[in-house]
C-alpha atoms as a PDB file:
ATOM      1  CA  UNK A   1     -13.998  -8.164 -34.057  1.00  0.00           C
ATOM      2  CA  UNK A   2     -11.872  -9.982 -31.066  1.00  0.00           C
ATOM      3  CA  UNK A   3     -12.711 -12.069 -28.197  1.00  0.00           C
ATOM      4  CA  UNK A   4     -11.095 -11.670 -24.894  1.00  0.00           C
ATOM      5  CA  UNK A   5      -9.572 -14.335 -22.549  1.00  0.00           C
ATOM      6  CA  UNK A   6      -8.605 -14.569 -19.382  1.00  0.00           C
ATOM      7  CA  UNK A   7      -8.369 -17.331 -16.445  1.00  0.00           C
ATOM      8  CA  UNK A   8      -9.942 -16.325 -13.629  1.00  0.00           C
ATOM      9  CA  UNK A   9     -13.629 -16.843 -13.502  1.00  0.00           C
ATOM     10  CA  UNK A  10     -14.427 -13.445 -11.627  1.00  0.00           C
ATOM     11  CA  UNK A  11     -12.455 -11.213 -14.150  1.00  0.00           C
ATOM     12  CA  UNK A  12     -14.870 -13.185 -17.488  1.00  0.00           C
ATOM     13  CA  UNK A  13     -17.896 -12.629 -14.826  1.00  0.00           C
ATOM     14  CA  UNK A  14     -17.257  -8.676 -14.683  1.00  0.00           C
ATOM     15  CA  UNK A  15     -16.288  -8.562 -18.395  1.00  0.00           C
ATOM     16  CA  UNK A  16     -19.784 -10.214 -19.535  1.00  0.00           C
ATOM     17  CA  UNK A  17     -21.395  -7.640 -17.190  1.00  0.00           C
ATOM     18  CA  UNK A  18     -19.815  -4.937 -18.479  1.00  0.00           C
ATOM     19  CA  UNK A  19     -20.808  -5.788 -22.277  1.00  0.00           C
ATOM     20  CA  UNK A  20     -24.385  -6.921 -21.294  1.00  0.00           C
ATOM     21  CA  UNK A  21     -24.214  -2.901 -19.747  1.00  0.00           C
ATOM     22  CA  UNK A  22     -25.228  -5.025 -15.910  1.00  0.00           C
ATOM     23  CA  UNK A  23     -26.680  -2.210 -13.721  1.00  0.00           C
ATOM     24  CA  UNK A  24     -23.496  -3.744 -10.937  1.00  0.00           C
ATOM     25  CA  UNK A  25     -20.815  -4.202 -13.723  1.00  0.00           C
ATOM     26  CA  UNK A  26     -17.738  -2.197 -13.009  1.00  0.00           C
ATOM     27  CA  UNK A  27     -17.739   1.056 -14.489  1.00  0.00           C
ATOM     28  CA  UNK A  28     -14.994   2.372 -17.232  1.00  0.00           C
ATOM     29  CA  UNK A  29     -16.139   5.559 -18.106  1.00  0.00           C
ATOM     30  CA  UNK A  30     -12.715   6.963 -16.602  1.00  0.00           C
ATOM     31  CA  UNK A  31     -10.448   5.034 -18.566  1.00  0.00           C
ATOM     32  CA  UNK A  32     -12.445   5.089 -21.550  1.00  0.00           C
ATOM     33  CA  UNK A  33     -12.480   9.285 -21.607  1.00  0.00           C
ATOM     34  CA  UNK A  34      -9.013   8.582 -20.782  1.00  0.00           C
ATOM     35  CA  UNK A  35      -8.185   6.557 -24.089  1.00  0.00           C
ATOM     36  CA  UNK A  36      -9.794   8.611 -26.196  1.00  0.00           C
ATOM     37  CA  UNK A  37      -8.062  11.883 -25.168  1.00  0.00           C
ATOM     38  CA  UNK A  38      -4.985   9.737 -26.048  1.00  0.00           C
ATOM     39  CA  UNK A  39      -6.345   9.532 -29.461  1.00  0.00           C
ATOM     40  CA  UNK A  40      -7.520  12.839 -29.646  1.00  0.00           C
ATOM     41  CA  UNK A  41     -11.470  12.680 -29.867  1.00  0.00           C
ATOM     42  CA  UNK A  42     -12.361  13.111 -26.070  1.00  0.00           C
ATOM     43  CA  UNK A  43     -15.936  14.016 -27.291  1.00  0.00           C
ATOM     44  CA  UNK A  44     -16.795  10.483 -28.966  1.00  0.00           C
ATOM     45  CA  UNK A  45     -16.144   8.521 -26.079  1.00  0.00           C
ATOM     46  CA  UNK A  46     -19.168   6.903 -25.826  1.00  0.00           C
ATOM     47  CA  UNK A  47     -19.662   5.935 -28.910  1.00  0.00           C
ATOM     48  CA  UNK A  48     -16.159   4.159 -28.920  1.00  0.00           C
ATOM     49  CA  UNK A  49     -17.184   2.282 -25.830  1.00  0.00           C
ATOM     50  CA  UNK A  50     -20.333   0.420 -27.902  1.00  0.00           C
ATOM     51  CA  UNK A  51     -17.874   0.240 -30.699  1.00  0.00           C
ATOM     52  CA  UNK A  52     -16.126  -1.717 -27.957  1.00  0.00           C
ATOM     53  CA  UNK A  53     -18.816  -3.887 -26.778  1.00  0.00           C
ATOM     54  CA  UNK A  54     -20.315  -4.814 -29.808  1.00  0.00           C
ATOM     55  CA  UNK A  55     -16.779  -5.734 -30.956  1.00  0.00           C
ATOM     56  CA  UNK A  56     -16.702  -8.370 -28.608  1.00  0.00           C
ATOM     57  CA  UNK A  57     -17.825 -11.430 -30.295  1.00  0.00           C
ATOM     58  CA  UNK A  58     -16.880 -14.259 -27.273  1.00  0.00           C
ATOM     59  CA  UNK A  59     -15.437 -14.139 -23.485  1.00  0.00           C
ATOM     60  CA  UNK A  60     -13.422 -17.567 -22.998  1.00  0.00           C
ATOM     61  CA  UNK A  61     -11.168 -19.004 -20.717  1.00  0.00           C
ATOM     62  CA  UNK A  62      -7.534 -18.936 -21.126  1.00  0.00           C
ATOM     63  CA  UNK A  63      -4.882 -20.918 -19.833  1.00  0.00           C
ATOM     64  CA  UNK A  64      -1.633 -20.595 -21.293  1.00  0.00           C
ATOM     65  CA  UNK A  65      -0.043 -23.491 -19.726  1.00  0.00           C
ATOM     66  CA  UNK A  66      -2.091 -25.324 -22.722  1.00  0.00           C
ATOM     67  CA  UNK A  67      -0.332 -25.796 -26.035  1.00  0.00           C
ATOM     68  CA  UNK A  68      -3.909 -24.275 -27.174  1.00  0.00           C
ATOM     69  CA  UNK A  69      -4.674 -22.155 -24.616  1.00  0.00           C
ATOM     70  CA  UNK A  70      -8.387 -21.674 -25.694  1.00  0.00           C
ATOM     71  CA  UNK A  71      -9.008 -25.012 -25.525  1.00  0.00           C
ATOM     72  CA  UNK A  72     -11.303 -26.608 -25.988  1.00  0.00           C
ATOM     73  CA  UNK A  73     -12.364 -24.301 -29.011  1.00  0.00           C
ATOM     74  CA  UNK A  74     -10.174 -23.278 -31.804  1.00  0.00           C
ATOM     75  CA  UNK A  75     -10.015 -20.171 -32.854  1.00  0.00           C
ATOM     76  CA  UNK A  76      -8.103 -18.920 -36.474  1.00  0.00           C
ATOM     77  CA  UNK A  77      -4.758 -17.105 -35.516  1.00  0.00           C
ATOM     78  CA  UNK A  78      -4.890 -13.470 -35.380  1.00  0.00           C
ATOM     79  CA  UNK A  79      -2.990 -10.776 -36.345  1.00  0.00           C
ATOM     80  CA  UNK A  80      -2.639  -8.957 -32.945  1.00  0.00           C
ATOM     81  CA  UNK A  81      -2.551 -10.057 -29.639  1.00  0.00           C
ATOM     82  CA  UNK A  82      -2.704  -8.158 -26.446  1.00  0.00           C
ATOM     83  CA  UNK A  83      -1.569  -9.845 -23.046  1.00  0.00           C
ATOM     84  CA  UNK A  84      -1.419  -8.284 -19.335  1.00  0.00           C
ATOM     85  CA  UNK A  85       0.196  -9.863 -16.249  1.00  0.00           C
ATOM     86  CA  UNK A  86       1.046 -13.190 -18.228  1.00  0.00           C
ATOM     87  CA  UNK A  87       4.093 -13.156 -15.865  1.00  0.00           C
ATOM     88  CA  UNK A  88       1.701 -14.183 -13.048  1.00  0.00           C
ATOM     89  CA  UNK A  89       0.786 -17.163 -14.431  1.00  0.00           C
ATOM     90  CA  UNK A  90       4.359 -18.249 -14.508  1.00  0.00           C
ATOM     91  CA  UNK A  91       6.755 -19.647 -11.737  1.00  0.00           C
ATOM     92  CA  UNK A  92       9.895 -19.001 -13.253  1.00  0.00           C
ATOM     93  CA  UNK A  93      11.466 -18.233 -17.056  1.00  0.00           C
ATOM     94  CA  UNK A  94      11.175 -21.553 -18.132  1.00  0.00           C
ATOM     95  CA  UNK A  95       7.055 -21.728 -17.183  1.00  0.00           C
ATOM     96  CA  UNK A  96       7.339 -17.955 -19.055  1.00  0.00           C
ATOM     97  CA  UNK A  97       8.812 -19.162 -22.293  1.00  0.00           C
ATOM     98  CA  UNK A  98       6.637 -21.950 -22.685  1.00  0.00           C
ATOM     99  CA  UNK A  99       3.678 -19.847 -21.956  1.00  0.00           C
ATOM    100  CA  UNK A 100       4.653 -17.163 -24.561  1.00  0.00           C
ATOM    101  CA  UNK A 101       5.397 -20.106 -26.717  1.00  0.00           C
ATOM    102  CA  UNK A 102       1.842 -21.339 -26.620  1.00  0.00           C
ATOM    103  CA  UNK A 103      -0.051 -17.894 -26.965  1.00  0.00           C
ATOM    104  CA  UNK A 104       1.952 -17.423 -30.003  1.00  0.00           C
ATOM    105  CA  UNK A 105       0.527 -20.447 -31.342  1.00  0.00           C
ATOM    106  CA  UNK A 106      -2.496 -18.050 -31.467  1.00  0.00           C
ATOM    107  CA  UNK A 107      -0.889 -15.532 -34.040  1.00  0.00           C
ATOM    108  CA  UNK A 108      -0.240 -15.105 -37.718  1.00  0.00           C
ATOM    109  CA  UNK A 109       3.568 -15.247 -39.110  1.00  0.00           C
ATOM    110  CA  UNK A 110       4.862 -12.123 -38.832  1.00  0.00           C
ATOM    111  CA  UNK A 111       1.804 -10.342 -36.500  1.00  0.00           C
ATOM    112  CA  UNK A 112       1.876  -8.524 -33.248  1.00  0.00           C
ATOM    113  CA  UNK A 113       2.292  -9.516 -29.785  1.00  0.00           C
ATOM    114  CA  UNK A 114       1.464  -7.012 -27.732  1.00  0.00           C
ATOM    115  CA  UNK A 115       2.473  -7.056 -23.826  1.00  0.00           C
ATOM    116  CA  UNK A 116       1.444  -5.449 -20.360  1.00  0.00           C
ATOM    117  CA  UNK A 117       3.852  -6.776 -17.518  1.00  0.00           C
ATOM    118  CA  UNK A 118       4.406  -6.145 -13.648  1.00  0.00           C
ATOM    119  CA  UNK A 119       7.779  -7.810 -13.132  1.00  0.00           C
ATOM    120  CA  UNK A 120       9.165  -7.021 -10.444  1.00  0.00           C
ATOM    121  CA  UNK A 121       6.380  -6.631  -7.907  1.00  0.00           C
ATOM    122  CA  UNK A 122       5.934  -8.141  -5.123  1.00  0.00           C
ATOM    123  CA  UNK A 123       2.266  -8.848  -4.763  1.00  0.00           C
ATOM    124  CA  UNK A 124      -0.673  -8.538  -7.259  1.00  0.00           C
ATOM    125  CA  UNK A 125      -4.481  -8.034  -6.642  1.00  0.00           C
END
């Protein structure tokens, strides 16, 4: 079970759709299929998609400029953690390292970070 953060409002908006199955929630059949032919079972996707959902125990607000970033609830550390675009919440290294520095604060000794980055681009969407 997992929850997922993130800090824009419009991204936990379409995230709650999509696990409440909202007839206008964005649709990730695609990358779903796409997944699970990674894994090899292509034919299952489905099911791994309510897997998915069901998985989901809370949608909260992140900001990892916060030495808890969750805050204000309190969460126990986990033993994986999967980021994407944290760079673009950060103005330089400095803003990066104490960002990473309080996300960590989120893991078990000696689990996984796990990281999705765009450096080097020059816009994001």
């Amino acid at each position: 079970l997992f929850r997922s953060a993130d800090g824009i409002e419009k991204s936990i908006e379409e995230l709650k759709k999509w696990v409440e199955k909202a007839p206008d929630a964005f649709d990730w059949t695609d990358a779903i299929k796409f997944m699970c032919e990674l894994e090899g079972d292509s034919e299952h996707w489905n099911e791994k998609q309510e897997i998915l959902r069901r998985s989901i125990q809370q949608i909260v607000k992140c900001d990892v400029m916060q030495s808890n970033p969750l805050s204000p609830i309190s969460v126990p550390q986990a033993d994986c953690l999967f980021i994407a675009y944290l760079e673009t919440a950060c103005l330089d290294i400095q803003t990066l390292c104490t960002a990473l520095k309080n996300v960590s604060s989120l893991l078990k000794t000696g689990s996984y970070l796990v990281m999705m980055s765009i450096f080097g681009c020059t816009f994001y969407m």
